[in-house]
N, C-alpha and C. Protein backbone atom coordinates (compact mmCIF):
# COMPACT_ATOMS: atom_id res chain seq x y z
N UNK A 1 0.83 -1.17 0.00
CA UNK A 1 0.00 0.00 0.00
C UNK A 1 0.88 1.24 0.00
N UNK A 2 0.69 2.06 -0.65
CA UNK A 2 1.53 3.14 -0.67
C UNK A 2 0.94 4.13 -0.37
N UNK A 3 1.96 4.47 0.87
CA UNK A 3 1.81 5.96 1.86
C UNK A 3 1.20 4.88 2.86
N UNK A 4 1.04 4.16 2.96
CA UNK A 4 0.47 3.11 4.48
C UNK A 4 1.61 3.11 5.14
N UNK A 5 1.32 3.14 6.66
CA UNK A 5 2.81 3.17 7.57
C UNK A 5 1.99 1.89 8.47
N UNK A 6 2.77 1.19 9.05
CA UNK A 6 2.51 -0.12 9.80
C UNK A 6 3.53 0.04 10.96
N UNK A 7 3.26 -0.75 12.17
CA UNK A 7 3.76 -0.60 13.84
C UNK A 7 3.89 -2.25 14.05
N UNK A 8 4.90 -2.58 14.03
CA UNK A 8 4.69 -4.36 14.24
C UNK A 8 5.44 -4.28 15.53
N UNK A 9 5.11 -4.78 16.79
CA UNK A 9 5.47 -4.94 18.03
C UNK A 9 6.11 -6.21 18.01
N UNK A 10 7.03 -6.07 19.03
CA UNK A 10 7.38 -7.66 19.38
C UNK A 10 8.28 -7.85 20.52
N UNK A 11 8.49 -8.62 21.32
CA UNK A 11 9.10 -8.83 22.16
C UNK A 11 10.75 -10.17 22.13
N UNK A 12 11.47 -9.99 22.72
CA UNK A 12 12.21 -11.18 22.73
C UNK A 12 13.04 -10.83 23.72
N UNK A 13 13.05 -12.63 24.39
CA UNK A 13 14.11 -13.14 25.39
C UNK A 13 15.39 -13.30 24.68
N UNK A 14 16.41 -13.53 25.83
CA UNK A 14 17.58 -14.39 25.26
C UNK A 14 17.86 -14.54 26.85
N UNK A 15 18.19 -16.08 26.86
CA UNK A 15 18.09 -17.00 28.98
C UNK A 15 19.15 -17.64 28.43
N UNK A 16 20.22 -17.53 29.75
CA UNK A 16 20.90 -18.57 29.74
C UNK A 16 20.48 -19.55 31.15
N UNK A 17 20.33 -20.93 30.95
CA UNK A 17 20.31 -21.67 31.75
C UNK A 17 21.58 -22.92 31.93
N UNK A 18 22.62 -22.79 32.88
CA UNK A 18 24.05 -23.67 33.10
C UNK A 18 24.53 -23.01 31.56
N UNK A 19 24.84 -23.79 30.56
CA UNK A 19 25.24 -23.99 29.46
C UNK A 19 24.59 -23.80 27.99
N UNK A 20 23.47 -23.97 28.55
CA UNK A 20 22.84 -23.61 27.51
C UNK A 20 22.15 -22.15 26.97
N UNK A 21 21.88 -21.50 26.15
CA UNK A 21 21.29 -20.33 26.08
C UNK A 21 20.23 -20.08 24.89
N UNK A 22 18.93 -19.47 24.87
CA UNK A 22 18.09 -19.99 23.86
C UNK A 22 17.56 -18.50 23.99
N UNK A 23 16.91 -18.06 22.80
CA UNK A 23 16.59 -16.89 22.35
C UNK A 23 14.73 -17.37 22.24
N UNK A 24 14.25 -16.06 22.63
CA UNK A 24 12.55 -16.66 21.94
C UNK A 24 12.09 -15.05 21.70
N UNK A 25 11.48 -15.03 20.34
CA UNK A 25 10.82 -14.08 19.50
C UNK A 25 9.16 -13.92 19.35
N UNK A 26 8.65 -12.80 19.76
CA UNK A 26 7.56 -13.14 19.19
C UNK A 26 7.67 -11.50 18.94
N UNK A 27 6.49 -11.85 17.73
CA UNK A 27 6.11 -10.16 16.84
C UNK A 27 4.91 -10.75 16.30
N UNK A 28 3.80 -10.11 16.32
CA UNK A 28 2.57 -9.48 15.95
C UNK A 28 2.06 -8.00 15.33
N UNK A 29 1.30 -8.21 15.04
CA UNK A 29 0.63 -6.33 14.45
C UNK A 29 -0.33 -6.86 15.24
N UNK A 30 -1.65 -6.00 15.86
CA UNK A 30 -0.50 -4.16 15.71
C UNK A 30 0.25 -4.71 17.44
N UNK A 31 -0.32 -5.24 17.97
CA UNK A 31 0.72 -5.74 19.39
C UNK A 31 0.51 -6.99 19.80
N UNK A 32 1.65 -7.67 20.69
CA UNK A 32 1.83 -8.88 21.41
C UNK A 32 1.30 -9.05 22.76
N UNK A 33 1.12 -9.76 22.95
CA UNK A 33 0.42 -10.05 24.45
C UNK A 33 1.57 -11.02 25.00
N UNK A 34 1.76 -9.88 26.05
CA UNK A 34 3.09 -9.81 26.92
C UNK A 34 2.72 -11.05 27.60
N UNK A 35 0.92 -11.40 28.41
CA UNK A 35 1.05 -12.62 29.56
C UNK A 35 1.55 -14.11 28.35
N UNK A 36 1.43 -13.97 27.23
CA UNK A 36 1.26 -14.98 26.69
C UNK A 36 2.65 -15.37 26.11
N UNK A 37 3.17 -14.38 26.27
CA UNK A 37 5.17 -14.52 25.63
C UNK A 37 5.59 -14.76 27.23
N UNK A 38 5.46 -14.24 28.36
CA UNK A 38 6.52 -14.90 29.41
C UNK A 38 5.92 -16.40 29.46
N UNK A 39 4.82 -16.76 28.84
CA UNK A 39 4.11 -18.47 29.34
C UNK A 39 5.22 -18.94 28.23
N UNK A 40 5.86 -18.41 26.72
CA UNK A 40 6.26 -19.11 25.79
C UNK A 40 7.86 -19.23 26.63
N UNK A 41 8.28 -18.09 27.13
CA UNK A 41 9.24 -18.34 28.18
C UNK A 41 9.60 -19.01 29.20
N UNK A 42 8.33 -19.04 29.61
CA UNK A 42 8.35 -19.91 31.23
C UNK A 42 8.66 -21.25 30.60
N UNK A 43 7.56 -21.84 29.80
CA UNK A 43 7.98 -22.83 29.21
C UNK A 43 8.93 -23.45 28.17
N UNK A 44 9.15 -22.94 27.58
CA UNK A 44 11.17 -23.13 27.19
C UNK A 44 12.13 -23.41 28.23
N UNK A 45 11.98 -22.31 29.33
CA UNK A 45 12.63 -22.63 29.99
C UNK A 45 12.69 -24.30 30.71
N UNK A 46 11.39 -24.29 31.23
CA UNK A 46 11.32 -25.19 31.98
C UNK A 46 11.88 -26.76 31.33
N UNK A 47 11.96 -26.80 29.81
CA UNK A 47 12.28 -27.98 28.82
C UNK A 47 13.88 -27.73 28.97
N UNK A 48 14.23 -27.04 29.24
CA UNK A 48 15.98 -26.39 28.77
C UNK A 48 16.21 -27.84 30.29
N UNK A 49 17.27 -28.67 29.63
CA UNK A 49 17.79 -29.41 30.88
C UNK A 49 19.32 -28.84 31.32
């Protein structure tokens, strides 16, 4: 679309747990829902051995 301007939000981790370290991304328009990215966090984490 021309002359359209767009706002894409997004959030991202990067955890280190002992040795390991894992990045997690999320991006949406027009925004992200923050409770629902620390649950994608919480749970990564919790798989990371």
């Amino acid at each position: 679309m021309k002359g359209a301007h767009y706002t894409v939000m997004s959030y991202y981790a990067v955890v280190r747990k002992g040795s390991v370290i894992f990045a997690v991304l999320e991006t949406d328009y027009p925004s992200v829902s923050l409770s629902q990215f620390r649950g994608f966090v919480v749970r990564a984490y919790a798989k990371v051995k």
